[in-house]
PDB file of N, CA and C in Angstrom:
ATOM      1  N   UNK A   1      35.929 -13.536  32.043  1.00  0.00           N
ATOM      2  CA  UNK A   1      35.231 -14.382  31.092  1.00  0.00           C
ATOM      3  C   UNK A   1      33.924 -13.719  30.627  1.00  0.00           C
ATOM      4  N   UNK A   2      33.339 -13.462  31.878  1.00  0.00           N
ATOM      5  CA  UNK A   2      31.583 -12.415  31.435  1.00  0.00           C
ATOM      6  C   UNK A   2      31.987 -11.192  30.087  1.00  0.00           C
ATOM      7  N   UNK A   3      33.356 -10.301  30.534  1.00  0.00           N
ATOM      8  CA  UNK A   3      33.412  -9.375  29.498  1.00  0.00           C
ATOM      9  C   UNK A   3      33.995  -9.926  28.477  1.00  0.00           C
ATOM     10  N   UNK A   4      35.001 -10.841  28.167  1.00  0.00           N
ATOM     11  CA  UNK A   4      34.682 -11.645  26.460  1.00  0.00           C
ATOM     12  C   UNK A   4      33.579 -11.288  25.989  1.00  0.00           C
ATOM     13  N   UNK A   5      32.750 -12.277  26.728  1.00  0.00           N
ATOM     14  CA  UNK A   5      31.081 -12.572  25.945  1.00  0.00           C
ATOM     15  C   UNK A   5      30.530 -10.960  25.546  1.00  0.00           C
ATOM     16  N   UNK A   6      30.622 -10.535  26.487  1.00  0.00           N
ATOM     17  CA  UNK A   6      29.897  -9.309  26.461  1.00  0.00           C
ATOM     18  C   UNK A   6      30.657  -8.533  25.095  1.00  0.00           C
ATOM     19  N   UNK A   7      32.105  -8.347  25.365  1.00  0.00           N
ATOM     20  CA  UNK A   7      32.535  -7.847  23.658  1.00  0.00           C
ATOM     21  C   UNK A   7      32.209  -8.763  22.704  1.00  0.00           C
ATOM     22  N   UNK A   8      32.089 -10.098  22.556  1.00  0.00           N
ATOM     23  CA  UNK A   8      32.231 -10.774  21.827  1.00  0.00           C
ATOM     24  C   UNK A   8      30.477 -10.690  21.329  1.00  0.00           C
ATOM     25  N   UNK A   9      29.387 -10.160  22.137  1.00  0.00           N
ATOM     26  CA  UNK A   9      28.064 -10.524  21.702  1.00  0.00           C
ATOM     27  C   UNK A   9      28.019  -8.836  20.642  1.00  0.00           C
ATOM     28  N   UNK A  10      28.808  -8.106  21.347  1.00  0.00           N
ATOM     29  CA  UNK A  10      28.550  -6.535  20.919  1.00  0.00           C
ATOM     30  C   UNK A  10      29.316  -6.655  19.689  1.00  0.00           C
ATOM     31  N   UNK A  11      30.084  -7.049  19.493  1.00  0.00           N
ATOM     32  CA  UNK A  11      31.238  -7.581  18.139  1.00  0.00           C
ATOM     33  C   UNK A  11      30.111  -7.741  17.318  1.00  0.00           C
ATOM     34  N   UNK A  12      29.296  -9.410  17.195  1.00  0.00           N
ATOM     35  CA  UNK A  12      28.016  -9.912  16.368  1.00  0.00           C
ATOM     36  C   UNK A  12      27.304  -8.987  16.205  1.00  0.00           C
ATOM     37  N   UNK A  13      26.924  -8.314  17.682  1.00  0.00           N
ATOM     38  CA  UNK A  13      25.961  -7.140  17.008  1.00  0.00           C
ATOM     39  C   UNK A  13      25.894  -5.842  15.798  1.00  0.00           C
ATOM     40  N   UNK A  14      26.990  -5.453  16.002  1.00  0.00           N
ATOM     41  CA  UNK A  14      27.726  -4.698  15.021  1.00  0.00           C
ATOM     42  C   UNK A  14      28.076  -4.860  13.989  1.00  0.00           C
ATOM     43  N   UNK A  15      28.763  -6.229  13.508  1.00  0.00           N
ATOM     44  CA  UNK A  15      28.763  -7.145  12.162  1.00  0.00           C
ATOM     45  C   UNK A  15      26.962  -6.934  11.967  1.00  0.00           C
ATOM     46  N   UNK A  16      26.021  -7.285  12.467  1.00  0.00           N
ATOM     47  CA  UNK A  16      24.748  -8.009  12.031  1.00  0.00           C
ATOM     48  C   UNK A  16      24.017  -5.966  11.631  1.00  0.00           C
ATOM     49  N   UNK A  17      24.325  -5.768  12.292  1.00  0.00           N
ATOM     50  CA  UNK A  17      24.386  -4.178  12.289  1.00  0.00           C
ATOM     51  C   UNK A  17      24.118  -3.454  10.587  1.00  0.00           C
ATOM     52  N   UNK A  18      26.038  -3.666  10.637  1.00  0.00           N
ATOM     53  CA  UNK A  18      26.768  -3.232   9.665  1.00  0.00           C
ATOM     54  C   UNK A  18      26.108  -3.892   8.046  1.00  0.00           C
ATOM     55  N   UNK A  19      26.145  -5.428   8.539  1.00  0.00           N
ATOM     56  CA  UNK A  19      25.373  -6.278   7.205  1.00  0.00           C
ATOM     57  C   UNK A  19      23.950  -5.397   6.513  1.00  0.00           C
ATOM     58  N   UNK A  20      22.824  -5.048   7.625  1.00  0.00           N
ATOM     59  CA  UNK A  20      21.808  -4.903   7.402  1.00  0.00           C
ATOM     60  C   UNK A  20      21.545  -3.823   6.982  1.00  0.00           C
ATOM     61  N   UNK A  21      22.676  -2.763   7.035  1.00  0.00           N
ATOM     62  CA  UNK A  21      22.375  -1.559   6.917  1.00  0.00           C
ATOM     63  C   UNK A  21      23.359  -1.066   5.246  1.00  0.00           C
ATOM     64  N   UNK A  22      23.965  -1.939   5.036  1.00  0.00           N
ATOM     65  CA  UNK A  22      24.868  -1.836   3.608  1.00  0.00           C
ATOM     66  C   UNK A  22      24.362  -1.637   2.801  1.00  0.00           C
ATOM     67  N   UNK A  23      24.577  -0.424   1.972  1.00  0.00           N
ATOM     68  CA  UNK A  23      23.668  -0.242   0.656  1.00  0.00           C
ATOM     69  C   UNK A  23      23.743  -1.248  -0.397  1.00  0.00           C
ATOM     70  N   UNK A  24      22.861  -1.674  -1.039  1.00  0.00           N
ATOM     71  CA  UNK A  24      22.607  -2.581  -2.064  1.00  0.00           C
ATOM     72  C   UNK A  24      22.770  -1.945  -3.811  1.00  0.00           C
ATOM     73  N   UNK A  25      22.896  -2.536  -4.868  1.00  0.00           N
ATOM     74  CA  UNK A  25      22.740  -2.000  -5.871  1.00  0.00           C
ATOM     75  C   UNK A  25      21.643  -2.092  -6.376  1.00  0.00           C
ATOM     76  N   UNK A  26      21.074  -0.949  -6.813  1.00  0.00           N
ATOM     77  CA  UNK A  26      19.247  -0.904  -6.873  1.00  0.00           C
ATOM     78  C   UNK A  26      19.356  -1.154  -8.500  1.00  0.00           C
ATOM     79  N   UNK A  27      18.660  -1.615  -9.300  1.00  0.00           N
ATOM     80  CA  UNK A  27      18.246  -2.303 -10.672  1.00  0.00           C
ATOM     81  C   UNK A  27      17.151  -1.094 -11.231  1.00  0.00           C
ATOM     82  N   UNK A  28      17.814  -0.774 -12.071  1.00  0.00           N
ATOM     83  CA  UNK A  28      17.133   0.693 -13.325  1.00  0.00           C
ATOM     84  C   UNK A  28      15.271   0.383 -12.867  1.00  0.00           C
ATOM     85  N   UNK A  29      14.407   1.736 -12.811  1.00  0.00           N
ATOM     86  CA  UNK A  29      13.432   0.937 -12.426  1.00  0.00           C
ATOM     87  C   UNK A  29      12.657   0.740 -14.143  1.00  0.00           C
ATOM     88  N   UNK A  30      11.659  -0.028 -14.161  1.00  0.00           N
ATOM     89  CA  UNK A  30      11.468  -0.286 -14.739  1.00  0.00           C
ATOM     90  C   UNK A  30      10.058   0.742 -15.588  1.00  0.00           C
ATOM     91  N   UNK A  31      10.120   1.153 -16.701  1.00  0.00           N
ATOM     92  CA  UNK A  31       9.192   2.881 -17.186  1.00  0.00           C
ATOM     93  C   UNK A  31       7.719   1.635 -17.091  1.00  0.00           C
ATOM     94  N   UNK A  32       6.919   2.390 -16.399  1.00  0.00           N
ATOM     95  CA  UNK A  32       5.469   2.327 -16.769  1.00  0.00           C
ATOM     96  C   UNK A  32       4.790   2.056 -17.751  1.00  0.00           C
ATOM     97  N   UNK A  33       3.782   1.449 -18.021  1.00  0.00           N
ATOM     98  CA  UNK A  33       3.487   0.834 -18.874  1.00  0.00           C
ATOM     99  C   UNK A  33       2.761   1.817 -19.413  1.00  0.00           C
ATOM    100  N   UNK A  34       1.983   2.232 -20.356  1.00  0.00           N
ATOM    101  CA  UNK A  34       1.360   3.693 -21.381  1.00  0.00           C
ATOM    102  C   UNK A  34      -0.035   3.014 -20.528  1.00  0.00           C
ATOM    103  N   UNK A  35      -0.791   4.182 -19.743  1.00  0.00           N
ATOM    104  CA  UNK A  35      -2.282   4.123 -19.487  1.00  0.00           C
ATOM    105  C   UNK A  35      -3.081   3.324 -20.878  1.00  0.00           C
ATOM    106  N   UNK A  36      -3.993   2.581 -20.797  1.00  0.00           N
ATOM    107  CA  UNK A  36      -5.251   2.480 -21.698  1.00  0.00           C
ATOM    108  C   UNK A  36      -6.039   3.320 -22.440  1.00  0.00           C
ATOM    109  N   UNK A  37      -6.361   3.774 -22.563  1.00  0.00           N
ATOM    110  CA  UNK A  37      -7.544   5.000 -22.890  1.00  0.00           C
ATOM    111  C   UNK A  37      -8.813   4.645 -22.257  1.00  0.00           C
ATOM    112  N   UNK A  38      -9.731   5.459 -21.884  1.00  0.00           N
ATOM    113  CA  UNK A  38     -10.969   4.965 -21.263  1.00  0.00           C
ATOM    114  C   UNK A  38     -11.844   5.012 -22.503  1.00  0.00           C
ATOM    115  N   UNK A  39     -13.361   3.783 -21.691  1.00  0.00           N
ATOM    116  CA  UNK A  39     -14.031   4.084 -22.811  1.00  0.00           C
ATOM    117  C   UNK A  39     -15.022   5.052 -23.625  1.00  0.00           C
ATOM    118  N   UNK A  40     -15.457   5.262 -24.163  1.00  0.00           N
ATOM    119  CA  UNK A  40     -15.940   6.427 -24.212  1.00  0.00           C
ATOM    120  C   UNK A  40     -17.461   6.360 -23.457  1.00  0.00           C
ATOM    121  N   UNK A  41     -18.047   5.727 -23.237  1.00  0.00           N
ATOM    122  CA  UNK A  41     -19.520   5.569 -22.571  1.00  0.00           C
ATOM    123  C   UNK A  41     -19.411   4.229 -21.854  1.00  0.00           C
ATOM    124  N   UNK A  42     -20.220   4.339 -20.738  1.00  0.00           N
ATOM    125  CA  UNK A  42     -20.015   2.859 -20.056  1.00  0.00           C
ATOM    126  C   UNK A  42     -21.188   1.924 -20.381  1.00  0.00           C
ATOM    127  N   UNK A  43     -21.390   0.540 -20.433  1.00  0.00           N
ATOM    128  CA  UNK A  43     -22.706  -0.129 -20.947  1.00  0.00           C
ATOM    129  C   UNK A  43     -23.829   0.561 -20.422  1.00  0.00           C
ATOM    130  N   UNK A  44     -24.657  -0.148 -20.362  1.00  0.00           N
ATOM    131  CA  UNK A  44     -26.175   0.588 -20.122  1.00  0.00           C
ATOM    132  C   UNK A  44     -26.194  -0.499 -19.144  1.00  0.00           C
ATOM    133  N   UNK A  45     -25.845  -1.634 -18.725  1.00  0.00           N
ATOM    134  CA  UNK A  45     -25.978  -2.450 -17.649  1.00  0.00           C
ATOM    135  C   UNK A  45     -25.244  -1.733 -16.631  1.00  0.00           C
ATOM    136  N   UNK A  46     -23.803  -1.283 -16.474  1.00  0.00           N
ATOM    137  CA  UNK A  46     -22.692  -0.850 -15.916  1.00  0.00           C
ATOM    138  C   UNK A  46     -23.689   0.868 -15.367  1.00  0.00           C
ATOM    139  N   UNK A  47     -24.153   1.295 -15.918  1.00  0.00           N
ATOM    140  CA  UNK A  47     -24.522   2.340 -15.529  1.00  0.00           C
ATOM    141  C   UNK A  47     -26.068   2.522 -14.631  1.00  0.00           C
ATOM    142  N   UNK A  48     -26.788   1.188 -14.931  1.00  0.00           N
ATOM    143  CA  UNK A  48     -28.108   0.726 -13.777  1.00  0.00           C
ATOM    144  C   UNK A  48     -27.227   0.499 -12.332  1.00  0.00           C
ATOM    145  N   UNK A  49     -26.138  -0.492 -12.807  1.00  0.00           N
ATOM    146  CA  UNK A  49     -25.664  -0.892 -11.161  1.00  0.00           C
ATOM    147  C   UNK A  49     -24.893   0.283 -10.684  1.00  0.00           C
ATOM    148  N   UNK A  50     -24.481   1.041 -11.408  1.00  0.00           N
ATOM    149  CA  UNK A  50     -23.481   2.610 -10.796  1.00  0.00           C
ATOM    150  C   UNK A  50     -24.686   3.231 -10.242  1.00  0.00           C
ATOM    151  N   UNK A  51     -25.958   3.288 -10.811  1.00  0.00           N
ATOM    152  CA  UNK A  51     -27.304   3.792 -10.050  1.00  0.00           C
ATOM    153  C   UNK A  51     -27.754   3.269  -8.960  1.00  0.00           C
ATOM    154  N   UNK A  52     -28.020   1.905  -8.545  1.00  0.00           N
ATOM    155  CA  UNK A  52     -28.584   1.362  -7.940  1.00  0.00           C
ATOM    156  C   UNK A  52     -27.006   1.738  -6.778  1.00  0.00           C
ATOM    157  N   UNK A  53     -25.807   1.370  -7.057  1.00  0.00           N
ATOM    158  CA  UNK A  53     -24.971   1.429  -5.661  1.00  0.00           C
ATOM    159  C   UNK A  53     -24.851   2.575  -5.373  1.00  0.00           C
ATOM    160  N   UNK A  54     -25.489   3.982  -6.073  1.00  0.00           N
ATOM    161  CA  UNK A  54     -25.281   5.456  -5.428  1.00  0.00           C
ATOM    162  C   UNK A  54     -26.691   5.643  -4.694  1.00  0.00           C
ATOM    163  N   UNK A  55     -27.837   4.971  -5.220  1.00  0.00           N
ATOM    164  CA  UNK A  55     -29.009   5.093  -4.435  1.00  0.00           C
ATOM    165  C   UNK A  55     -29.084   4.732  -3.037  1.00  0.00           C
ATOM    166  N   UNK A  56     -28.418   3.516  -3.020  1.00  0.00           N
ATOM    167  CA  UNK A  56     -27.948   2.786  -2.084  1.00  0.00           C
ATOM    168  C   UNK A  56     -28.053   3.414  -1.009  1.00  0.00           C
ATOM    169  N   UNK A  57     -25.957   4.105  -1.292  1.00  0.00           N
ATOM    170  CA  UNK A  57     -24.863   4.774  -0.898  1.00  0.00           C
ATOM    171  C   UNK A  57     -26.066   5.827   0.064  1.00  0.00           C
ATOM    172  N   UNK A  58     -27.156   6.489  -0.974  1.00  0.00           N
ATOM    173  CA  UNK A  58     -27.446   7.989  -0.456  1.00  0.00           C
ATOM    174  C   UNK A  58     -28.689   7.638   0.618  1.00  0.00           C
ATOM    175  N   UNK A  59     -29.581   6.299   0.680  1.00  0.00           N
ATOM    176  CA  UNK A  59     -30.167   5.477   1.432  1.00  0.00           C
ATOM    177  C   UNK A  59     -29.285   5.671   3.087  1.00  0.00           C
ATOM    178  N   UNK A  60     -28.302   4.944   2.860  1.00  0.00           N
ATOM    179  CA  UNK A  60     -27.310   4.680   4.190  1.00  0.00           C
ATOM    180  C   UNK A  60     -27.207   6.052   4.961  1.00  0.00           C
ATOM    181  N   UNK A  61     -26.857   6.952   3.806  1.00  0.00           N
ATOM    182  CA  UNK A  61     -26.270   8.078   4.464  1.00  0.00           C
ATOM    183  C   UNK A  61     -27.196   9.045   5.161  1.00  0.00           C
ATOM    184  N   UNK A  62     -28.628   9.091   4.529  1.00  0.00           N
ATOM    185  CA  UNK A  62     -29.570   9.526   5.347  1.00  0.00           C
ATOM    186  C   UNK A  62     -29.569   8.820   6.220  1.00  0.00           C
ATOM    187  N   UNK A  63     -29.822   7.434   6.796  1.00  0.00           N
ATOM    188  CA  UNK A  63     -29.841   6.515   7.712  1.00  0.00           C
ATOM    189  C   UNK A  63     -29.173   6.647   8.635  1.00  0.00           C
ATOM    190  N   UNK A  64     -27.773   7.246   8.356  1.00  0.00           N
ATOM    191  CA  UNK A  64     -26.970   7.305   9.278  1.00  0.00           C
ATOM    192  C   UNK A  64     -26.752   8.728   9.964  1.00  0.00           C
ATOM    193  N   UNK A  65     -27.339  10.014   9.220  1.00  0.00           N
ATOM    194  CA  UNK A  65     -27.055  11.050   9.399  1.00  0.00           C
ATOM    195  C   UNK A  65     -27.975  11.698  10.454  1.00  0.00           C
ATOM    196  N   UNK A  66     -27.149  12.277  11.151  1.00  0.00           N
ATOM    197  CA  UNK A  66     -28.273  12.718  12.713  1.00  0.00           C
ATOM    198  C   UNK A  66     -28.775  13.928  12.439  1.00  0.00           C
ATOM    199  N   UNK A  67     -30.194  13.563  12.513  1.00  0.00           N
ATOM    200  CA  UNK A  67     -30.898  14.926  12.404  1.00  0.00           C
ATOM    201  C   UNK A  67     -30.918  16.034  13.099  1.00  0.00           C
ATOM    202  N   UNK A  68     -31.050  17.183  12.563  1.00  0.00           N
ATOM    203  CA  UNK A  68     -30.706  18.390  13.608  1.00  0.00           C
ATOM    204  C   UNK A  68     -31.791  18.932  13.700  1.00  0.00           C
TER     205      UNK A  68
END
């Protein structure tokens, strides 16, 4: 009776196996959409805060950097 079960669990396993591992039909992928163009200059606001977060950035990094 134990080896039934025992083929009978290894049986399921193998079906559940076999299911999971079946190749699927994959769907054309779909082409990329065309990039944007960038702009040509960034605001004058956009370019204070790109300043202020590299000042920052170079703040920390002395801060953090061990002197030799």
């Amino acid at each position: 009776m134990i080896v039934v079960a025992y083929l009978l669990s290894v049986a399921v396993a193998l079906v559940v196996l076999a299911t999971a591992l079946r190749r699927r039909p994959t769907a054309a992928l779909p082409t990329p959409p065309t990039p944007t163009p960038a702009p040509a200059a960034l605001p004058d606001e956009a370019q204070a805060d790109i300043r202020v977060i590299l000042a920052a950035a170079a703040q920390l990094a002395a801060r953090l950097t061990p002197t030799a």
